[in-house]
C-alpha atoms as a PDB file:
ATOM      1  CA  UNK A   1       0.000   0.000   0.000  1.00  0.00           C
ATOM      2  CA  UNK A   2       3.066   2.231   0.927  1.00  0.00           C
ATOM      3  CA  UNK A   3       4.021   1.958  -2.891  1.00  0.00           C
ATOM      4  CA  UNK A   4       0.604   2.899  -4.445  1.00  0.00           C
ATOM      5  CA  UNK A   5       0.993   5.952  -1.955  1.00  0.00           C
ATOM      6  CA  UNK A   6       4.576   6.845  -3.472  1.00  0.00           C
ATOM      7  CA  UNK A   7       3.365   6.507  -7.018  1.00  0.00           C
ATOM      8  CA  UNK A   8      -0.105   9.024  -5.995  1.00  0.00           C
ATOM      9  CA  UNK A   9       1.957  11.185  -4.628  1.00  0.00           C
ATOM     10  CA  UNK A  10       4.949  11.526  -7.422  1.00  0.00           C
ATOM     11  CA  UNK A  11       1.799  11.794  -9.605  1.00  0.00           C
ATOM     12  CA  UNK A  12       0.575  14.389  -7.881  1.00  0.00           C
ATOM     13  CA  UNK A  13       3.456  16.568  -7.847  1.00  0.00           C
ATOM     14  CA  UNK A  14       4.065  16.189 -11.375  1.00  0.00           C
ATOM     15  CA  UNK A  15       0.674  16.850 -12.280  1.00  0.00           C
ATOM     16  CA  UNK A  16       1.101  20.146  -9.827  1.00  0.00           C
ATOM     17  CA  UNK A  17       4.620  21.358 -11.273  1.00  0.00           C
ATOM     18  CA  UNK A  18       2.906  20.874 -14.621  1.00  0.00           C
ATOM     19  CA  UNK A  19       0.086  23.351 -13.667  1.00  0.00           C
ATOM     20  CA  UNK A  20       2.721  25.475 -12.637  1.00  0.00           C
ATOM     21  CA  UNK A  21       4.907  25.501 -15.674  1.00  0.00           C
ATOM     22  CA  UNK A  22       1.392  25.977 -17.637  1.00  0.00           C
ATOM     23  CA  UNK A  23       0.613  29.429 -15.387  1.00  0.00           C
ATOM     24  CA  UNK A  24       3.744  30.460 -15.704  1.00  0.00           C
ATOM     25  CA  UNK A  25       3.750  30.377 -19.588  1.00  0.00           C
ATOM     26  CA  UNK A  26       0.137  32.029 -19.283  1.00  0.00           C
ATOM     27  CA  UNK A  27       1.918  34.624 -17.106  1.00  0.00           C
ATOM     28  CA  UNK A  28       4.790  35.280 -19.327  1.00  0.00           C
ATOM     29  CA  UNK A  29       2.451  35.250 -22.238  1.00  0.00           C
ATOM     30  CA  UNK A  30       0.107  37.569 -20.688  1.00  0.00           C
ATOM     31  CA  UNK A  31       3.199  39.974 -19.681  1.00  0.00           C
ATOM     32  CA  UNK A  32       4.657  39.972 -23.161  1.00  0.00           C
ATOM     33  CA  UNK A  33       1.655  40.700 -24.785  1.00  0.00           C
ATOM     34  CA  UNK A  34       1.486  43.983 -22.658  1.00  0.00           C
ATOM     35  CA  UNK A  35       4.735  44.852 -23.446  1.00  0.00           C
ATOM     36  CA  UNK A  36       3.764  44.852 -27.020  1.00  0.00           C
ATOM     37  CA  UNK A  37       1.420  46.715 -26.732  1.00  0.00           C
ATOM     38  CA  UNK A  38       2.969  49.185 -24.758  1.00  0.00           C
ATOM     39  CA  UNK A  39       5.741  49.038 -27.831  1.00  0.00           C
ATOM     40  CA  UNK A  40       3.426  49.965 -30.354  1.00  0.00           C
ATOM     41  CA  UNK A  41       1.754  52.712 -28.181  1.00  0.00           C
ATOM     42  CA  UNK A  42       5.324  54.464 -28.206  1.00  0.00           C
ATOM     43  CA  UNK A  43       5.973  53.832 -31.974  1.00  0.00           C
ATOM     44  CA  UNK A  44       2.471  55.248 -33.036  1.00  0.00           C
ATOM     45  CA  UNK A  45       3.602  58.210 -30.597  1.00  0.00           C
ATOM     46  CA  UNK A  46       7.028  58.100 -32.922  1.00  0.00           C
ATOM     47  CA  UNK A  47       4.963  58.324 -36.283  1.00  0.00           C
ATOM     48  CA  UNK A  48       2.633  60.689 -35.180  1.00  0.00           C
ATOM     49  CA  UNK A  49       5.733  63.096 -33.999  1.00  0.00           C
ATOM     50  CA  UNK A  50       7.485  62.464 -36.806  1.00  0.00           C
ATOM     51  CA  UNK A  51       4.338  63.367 -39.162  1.00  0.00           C
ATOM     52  CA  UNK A  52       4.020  66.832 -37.083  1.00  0.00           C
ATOM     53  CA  UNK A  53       7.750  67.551 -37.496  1.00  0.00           C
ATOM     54  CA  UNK A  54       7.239  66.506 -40.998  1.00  0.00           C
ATOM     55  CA  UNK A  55       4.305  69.066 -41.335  1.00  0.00           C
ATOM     56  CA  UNK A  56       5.914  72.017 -39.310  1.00  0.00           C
ATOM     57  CA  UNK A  57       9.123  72.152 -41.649  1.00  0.00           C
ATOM     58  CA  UNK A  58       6.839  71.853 -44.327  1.00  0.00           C
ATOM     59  CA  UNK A  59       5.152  75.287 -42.912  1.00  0.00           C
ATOM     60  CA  UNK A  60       8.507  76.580 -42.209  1.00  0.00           C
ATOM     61  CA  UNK A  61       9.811  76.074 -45.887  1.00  0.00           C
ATOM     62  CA  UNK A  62       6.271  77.401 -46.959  1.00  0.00           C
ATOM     63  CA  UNK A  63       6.683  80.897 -44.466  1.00  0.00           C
ATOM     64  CA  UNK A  64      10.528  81.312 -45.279  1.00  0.00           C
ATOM     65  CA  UNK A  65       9.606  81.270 -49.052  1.00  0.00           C
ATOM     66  CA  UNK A  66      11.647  84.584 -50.360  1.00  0.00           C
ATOM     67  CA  UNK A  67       7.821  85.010 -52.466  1.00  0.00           C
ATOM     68  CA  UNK A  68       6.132  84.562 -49.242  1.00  0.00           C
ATOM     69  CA  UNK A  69       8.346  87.019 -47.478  1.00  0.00           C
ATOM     70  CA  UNK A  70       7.722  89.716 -49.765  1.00  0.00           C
ATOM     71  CA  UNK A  71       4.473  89.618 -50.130  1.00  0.00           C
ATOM     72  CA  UNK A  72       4.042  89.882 -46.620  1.00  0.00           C
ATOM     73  CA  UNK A  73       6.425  92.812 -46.749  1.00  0.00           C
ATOM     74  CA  UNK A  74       4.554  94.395 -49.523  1.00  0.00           C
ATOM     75  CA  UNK A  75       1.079  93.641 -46.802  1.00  0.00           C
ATOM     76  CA  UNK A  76       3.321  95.635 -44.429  1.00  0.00           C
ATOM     77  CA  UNK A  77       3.916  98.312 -46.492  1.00  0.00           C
ATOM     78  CA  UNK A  78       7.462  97.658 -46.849  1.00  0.00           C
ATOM     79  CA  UNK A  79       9.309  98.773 -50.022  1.00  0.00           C
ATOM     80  CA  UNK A  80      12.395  97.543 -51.499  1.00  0.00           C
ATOM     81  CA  UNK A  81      15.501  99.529 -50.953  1.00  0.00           C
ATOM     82  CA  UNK A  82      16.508 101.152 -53.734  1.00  0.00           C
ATOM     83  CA  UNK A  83      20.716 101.088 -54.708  1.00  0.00           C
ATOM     84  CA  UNK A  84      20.792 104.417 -53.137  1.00  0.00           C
ATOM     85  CA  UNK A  85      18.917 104.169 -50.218  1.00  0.00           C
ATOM     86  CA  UNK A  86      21.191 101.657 -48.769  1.00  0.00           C
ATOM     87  CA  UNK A  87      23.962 102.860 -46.286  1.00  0.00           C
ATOM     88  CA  UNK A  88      27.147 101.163 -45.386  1.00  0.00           C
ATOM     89  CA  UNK A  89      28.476 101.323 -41.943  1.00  0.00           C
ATOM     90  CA  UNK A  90      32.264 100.516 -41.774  1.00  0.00           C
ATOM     91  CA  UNK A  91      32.858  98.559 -38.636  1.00  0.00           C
ATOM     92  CA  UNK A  92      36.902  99.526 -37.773  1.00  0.00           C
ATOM     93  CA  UNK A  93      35.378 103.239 -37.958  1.00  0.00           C
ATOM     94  CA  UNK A  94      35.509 104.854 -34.579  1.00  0.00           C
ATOM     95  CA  UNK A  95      32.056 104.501 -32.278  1.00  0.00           C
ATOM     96  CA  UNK A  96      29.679 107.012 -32.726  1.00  0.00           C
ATOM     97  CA  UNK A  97      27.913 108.673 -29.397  1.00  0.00           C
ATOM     98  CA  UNK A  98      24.443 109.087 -31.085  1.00  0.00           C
ATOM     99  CA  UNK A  99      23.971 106.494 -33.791  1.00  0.00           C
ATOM    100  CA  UNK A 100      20.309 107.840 -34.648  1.00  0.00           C
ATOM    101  CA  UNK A 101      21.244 111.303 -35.281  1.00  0.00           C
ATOM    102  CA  UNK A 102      24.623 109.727 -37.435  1.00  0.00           C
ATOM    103  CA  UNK A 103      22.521 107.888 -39.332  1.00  0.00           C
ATOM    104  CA  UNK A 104      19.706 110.788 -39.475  1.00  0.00           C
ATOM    105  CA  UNK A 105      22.284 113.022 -41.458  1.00  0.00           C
ATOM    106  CA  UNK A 106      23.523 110.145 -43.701  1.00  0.00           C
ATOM    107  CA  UNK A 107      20.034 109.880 -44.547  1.00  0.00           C
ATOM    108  CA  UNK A 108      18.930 113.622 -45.263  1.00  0.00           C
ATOM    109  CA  UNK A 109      22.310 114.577 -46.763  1.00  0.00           C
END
């Protein structure tokens, strides 16, 4: 009787550690799964991130357009400078005290 009691119980515990190993692949299954997920919750982040970089240096190229900044200019009321309106300052000249009124009588002379 001893011996069918040894058998039971070997059977037992095998049946047992096999229930184990089966949760534990459930588990590990179960934890992987949210790992993937939480993988492709940061990649859509990516994409999307990269499609609103993507669309802001497509808006910067657009704004920065040398047509697009003078036509806003022109909106402005801005003029182009004319070859003779254009001053030169030379910079190893010595400093000026009043830089408005220098470049007042550069302007009227």
């Amino acid at each position: 009787m001893s011996s069918i009691l040894k058998y039971k119980t070997k059977i037992l515990i095998l049946i047992l550690l096999v229930c184990v190993f089966c949760v534990g692949i459930v588990w590990l299954n179960a934890s992987a799964s949210e790992l993937q997920y939480e993988i492709n919750t940061v990649n859509n982040k990516i994409q999307q991130t990269s499609w609103q970089i993507r669309s802001t240096e497509a808006t910067v190229s657009i704004r920065s357009n040398i047509a697009s900044l003078e036509q806003k200019a022109q909106e402005l009321g801005m003029v182009r400078a004319e070859f003779a309106d254009i001053i030169y300052l030379k910079g190893d000249s010595e400093s000026v005290e009043d830089f408005a009124l220098a470049l007042r009588e550069n302007v009227y002379r």
